[in-house]
Protein backbone atom coordinates (compact mmCIF):
# COMPACT_ATOMS: atom_id res chain seq x y z
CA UNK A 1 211.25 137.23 97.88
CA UNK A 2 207.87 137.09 99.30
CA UNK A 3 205.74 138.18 96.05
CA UNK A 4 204.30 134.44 95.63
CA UNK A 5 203.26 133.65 99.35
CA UNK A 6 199.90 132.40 99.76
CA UNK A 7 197.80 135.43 101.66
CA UNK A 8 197.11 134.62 104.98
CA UNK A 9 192.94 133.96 105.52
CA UNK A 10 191.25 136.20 108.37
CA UNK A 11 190.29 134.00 110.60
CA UNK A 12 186.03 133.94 110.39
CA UNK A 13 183.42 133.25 112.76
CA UNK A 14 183.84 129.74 111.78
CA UNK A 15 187.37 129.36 113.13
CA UNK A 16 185.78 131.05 116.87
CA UNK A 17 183.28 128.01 116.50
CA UNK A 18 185.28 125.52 116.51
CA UNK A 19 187.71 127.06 118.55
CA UNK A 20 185.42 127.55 121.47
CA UNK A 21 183.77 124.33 120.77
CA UNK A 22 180.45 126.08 120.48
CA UNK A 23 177.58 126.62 117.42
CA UNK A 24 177.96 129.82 114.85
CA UNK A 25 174.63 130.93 116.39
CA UNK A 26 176.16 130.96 120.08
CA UNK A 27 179.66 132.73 118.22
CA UNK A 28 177.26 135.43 116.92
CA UNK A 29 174.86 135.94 120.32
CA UNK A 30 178.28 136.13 122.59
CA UNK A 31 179.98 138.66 119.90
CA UNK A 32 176.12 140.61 120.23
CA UNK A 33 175.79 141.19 123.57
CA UNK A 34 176.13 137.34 125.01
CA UNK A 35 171.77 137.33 125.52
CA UNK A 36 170.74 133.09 125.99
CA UNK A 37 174.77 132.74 126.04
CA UNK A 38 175.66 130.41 129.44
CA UNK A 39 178.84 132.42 130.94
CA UNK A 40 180.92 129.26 130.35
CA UNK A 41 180.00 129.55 126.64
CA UNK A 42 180.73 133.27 126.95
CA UNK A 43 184.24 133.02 128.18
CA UNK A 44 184.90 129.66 125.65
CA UNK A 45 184.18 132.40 123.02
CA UNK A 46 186.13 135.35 124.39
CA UNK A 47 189.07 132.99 124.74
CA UNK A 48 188.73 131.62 121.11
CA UNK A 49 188.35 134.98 119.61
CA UNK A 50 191.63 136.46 121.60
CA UNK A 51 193.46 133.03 120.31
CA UNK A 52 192.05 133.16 116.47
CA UNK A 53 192.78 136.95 116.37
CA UNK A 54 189.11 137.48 115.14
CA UNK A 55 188.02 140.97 114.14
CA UNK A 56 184.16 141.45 113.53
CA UNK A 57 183.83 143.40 110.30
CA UNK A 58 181.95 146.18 111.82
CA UNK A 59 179.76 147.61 108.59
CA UNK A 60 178.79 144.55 107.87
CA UNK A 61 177.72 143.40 111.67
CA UNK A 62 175.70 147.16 112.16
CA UNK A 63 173.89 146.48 108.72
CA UNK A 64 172.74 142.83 109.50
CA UNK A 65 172.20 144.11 113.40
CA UNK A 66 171.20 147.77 113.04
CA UNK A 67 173.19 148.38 115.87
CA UNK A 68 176.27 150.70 116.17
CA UNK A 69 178.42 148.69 118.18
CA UNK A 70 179.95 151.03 120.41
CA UNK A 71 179.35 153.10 124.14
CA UNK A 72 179.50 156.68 124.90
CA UNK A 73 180.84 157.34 128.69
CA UNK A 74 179.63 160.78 128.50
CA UNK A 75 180.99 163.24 131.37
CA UNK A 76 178.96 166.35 132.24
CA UNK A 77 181.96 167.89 133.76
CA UNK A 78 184.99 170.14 132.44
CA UNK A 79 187.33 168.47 130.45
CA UNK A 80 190.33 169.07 133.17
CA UNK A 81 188.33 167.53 135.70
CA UNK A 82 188.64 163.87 134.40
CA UNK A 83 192.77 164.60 134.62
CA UNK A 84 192.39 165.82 138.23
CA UNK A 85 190.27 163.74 139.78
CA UNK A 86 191.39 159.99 140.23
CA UNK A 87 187.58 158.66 140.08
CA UNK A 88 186.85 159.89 136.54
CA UNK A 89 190.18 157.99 134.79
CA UNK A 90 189.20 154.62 137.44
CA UNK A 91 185.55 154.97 136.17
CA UNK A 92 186.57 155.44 132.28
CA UNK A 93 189.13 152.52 132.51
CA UNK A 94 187.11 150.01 134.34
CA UNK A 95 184.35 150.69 131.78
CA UNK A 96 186.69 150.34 129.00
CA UNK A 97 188.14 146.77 130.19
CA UNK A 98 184.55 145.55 131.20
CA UNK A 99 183.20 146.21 127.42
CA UNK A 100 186.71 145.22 125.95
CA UNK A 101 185.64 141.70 127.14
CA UNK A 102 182.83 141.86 124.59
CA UNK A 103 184.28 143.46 121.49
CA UNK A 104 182.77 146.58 122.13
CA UNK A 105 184.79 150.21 121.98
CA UNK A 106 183.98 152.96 124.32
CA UNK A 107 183.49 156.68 122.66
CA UNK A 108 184.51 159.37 125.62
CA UNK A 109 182.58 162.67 125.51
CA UNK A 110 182.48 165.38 127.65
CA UNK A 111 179.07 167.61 128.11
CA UNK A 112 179.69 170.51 130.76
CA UNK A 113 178.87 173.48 128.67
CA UNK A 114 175.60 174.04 126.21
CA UNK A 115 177.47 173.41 123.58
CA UNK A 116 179.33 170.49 124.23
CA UNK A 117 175.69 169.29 125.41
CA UNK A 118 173.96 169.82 122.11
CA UNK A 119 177.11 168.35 120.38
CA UNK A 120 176.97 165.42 121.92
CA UNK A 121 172.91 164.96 121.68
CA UNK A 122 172.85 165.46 118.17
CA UNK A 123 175.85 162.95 118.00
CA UNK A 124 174.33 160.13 119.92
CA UNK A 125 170.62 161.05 118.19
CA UNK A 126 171.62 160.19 114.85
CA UNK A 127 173.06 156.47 116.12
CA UNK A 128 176.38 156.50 116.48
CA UNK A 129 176.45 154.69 119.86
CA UNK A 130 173.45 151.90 121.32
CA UNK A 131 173.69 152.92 124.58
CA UNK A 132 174.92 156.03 127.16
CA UNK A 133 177.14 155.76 130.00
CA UNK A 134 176.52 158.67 132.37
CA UNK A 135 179.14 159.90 134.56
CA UNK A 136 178.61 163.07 137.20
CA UNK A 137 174.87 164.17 136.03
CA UNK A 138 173.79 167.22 137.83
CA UNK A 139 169.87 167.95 138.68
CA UNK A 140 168.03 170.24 136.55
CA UNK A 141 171.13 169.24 133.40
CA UNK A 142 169.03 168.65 130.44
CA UNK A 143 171.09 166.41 129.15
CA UNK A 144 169.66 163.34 131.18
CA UNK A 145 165.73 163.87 129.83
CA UNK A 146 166.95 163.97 126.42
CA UNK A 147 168.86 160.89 126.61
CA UNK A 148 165.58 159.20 128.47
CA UNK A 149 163.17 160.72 126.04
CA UNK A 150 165.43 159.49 122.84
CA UNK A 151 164.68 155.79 123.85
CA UNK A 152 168.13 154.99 123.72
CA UNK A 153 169.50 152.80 126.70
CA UNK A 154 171.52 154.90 129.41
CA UNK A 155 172.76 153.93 132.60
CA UNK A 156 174.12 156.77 135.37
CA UNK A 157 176.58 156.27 137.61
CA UNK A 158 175.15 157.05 141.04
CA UNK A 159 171.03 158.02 141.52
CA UNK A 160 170.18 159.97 138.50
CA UNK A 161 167.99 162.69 141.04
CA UNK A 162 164.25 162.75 140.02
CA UNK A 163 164.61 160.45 137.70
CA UNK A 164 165.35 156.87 140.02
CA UNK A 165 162.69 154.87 138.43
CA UNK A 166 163.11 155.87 134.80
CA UNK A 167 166.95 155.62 134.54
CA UNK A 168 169.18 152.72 135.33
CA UNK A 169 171.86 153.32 137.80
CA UNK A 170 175.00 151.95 139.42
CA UNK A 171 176.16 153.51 142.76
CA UNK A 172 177.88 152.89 146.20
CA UNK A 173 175.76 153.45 149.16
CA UNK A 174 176.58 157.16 149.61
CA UNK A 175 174.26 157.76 152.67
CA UNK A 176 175.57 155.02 154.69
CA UNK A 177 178.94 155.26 154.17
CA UNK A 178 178.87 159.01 155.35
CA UNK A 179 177.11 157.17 158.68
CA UNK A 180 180.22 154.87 159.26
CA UNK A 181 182.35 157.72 158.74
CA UNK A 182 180.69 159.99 161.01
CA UNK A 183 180.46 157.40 163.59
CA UNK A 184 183.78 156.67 163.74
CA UNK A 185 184.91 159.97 164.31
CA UNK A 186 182.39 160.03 167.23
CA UNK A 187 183.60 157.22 168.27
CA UNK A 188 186.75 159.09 168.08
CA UNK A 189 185.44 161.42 170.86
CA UNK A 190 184.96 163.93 168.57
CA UNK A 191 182.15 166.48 169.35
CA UNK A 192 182.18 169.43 167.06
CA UNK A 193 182.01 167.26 163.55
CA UNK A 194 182.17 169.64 160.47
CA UNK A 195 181.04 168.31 156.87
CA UNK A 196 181.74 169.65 153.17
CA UNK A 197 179.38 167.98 151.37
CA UNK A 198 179.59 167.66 147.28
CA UNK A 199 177.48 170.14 144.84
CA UNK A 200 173.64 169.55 146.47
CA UNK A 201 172.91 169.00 142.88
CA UNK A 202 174.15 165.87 142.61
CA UNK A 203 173.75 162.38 144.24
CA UNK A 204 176.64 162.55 146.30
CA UNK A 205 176.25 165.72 147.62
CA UNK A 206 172.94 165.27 148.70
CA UNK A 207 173.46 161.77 150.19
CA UNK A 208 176.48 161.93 152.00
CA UNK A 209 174.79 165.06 153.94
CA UNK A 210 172.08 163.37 154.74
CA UNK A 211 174.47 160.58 156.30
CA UNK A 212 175.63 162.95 158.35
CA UNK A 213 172.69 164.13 159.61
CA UNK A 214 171.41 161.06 160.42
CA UNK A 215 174.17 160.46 162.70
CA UNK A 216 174.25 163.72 164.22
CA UNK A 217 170.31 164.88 164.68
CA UNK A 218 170.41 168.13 165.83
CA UNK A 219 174.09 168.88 166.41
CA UNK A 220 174.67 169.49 162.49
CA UNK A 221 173.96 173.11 162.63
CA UNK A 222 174.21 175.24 159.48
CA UNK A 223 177.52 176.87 160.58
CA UNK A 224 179.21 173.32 160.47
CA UNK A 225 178.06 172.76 156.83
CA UNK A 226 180.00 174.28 154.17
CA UNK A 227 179.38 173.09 150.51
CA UNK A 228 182.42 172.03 148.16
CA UNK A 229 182.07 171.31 144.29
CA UNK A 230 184.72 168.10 144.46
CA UNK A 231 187.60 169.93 143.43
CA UNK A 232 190.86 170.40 145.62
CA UNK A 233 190.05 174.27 145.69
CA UNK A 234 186.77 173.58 146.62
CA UNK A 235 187.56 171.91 149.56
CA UNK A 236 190.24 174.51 150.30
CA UNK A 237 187.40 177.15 150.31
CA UNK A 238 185.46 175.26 152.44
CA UNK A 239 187.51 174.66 154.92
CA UNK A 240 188.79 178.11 155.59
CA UNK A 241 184.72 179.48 155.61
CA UNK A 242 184.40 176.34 158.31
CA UNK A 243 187.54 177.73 160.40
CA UNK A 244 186.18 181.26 159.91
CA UNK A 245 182.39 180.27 161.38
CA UNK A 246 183.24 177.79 163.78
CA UNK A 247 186.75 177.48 164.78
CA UNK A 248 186.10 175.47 167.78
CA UNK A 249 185.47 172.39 165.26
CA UNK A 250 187.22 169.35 165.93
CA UNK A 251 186.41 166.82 163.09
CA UNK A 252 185.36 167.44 159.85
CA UNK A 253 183.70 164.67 157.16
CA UNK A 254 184.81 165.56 153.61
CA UNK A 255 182.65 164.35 151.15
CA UNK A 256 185.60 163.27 149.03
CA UNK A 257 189.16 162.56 149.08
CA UNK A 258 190.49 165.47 147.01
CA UNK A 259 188.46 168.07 148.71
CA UNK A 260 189.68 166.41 151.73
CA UNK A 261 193.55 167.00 150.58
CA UNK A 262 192.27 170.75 150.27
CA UNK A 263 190.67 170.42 153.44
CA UNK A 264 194.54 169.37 155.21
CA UNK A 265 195.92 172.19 153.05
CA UNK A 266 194.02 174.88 155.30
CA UNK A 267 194.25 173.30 158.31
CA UNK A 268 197.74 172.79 158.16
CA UNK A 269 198.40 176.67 157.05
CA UNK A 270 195.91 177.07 159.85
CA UNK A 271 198.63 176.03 162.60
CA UNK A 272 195.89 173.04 163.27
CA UNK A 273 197.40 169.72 163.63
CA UNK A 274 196.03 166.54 162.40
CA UNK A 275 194.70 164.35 164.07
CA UNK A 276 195.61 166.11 167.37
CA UNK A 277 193.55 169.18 166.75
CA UNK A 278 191.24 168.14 163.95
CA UNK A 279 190.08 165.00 162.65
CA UNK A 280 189.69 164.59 159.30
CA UNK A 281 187.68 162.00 156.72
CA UNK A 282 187.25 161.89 153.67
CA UNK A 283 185.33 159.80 150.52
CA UNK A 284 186.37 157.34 147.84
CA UNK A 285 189.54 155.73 148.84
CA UNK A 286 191.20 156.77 145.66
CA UNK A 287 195.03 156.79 144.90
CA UNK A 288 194.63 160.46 146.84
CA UNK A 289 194.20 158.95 150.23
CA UNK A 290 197.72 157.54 150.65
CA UNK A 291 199.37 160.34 149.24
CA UNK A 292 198.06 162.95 151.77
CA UNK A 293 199.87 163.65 155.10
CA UNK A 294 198.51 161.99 157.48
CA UNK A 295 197.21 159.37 155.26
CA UNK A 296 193.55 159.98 154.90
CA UNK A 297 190.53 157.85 156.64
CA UNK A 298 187.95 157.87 153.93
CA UNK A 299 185.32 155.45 153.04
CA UNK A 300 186.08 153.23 149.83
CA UNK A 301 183.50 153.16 147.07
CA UNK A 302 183.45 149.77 145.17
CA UNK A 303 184.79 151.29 141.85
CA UNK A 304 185.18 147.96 140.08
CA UNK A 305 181.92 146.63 140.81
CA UNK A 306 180.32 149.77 139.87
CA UNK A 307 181.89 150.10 136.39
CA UNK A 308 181.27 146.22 136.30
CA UNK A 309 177.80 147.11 137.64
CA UNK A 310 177.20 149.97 135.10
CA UNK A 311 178.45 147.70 132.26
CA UNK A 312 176.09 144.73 132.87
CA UNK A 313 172.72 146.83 133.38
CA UNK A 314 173.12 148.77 129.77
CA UNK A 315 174.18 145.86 127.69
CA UNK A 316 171.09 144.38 129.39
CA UNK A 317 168.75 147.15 128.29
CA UNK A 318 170.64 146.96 124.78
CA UNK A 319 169.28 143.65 124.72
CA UNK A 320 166.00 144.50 125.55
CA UNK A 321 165.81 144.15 129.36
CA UNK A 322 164.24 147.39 131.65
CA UNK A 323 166.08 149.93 133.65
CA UNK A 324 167.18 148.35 136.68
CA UNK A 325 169.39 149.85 139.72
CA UNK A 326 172.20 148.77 141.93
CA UNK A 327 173.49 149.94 144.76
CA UNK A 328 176.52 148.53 146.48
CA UNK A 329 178.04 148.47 149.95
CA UNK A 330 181.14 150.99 151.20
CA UNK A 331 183.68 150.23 153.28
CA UNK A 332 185.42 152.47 156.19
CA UNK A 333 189.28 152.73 155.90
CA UNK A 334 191.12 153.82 158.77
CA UNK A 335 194.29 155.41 158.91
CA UNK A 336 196.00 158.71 160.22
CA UNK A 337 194.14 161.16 159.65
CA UNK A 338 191.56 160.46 162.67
């Protein structure tokens, strides 16, 4: 019979204290964003909470704090998109583990369509989140200004176009990796180098072509330029309007890795062997690029830094600090498929 047992006490902030070895006041600034907390203190109280089994009451914390407590990772793409393409779910759980590590939940949105954009707006307007992770913004998508013009703290995930030194950002170096791709598949002794860039109204697309072109002057000629939207059909699309305008290519830069599994699709249909015929490269080292056949030579973007990245430079602005930007260092990956 259990009726007379003692109830067990939630552990408080009190028990994290002296857990961690560490002040209330420290407790309360890691639990709060971790501002004026040294990272040793930091992890001291991380590890005390997970060992106490402390749970913030969260009315009470927003009422003292006027703060919500939580994120939005807000996608401006359709919803199917964050099942098909690898980068969405690495970029949504990264960002979910780095604010786990300070007690704060992630809210996942989507805002392709008008609606879905005004929903969303009016949702993060009235308070429900302190700050805006934004994944895949397009130029001339509303959505961005009216997050700035709100006041409330946003970070984008790669250059927020027009808008570099209002908006904080997290990105890889787009335009440079496109160079080391494109001058390895020179150094490949290829000649006739094809590109499907991203949508030109986004960071990547415009980048990574402009990488390209920086490597090849005035040999990228308009009828070895198709444009792809980052989807597998896109690149399937853009491949066969590549074949159809210059079939003489023999190398083509895909400006990521599931257009580039598109891009084999065609090629292979085409009767066009890989490498032998056509070289192919592609962007992101996701779970894609091992799966393809050949494997696929792509350049890998730092995912966990960036989420890590994207993380650190909107708490900061939660806190009170300005925009900032970072921009981190690809990496080429050989392997087949060139």
């Amino acid at each position: 019979m259990t009726g007379n047992r003692a109830p067990r006490n939630r552990p408080t902030i009190h028990d994290v204290a002296a857990a961690a070895g560490v002040s209330r006041g420290t407790v309360s600034r890691a639990l709060n964003g971790g501002r004026n907390v040294s990272p040793a203190a930091l992890e001291a109280v991380l590890k005390a909470v997970r060992t106490t089994g402390y749970v913030a009451n969260p009315a009470a914390r927003s009422l003292v704090t006027q703060r919500a407590h939580s994120v939005a990772f807000v996608l401006t793409e359709p919803q199917q998109r964050l099942f098909e393409d690898p980068n969405f779910s690495i970029l949504l759980q990264g960002c979910t583990q780095e604010l786990a590590e300070v007690d704060v939940p992630l809210l996942l949105m989507t805002a392709n369509t008008e609606v879905e954009r005004k929903r969303t707006s009016r949702f993060i307007a009235a308070g429900h989140v302190d700050g805006v992770l934004l994944v895949s913004s397009h130029t001339g998508n509303p959505l961005l200004e009216e997050l700035r013009d709100s006041g409330i703290p946003v970070v984008a995930c790669g250059k927020p176009i027009g808008h570099e030194g209002q908006v904080a950002y997290a990105a890889a170096d787009d335009r440079s990796g496109a160079r080391l791709m494109v001058e390895h598949l020179r150094s490949r002794g290829r000649r006739r180098i094809a590109t499907i860039t991203g949508p030109p109204d986004t960071p990547g697309g415009v980048e990574r072509l402009a990488g390209y072109r920086d490597v090849l002057g005035a040999d990228a000629s308009p009828d070895l330029i198709a444009h792809g939207d980052y989807s597998r059909a896109g690149g399937e699309a853009a491949m066969a309007a590549l074949l159809s305008r210059a079939p003489d290519l023999d190398a083509v830069f895909v400006a990521s890795d599931l257009m580039a599994a598109g891009a084999l699709n065609v090629l292979h249909d085409s009767g066009r062997r890989v490498p032998e015929d056509v070289a192919v490269g592609g962007f992101d080292d996701s779970s894609i690029a091992t799966s393809t056949r050949p494997a696929l030579t792509t350049v890998r973007q730092p995912f966990q830094r960036i989420t890590r990245e994207m993380v650190r430079l909107l708490l900061d602005q939660i806190q009170g600090e300005p925009p900032a930007a970072s921009i981190l260092p690809t990496e080429l990956v050989v392997r087949a498929s060139t």
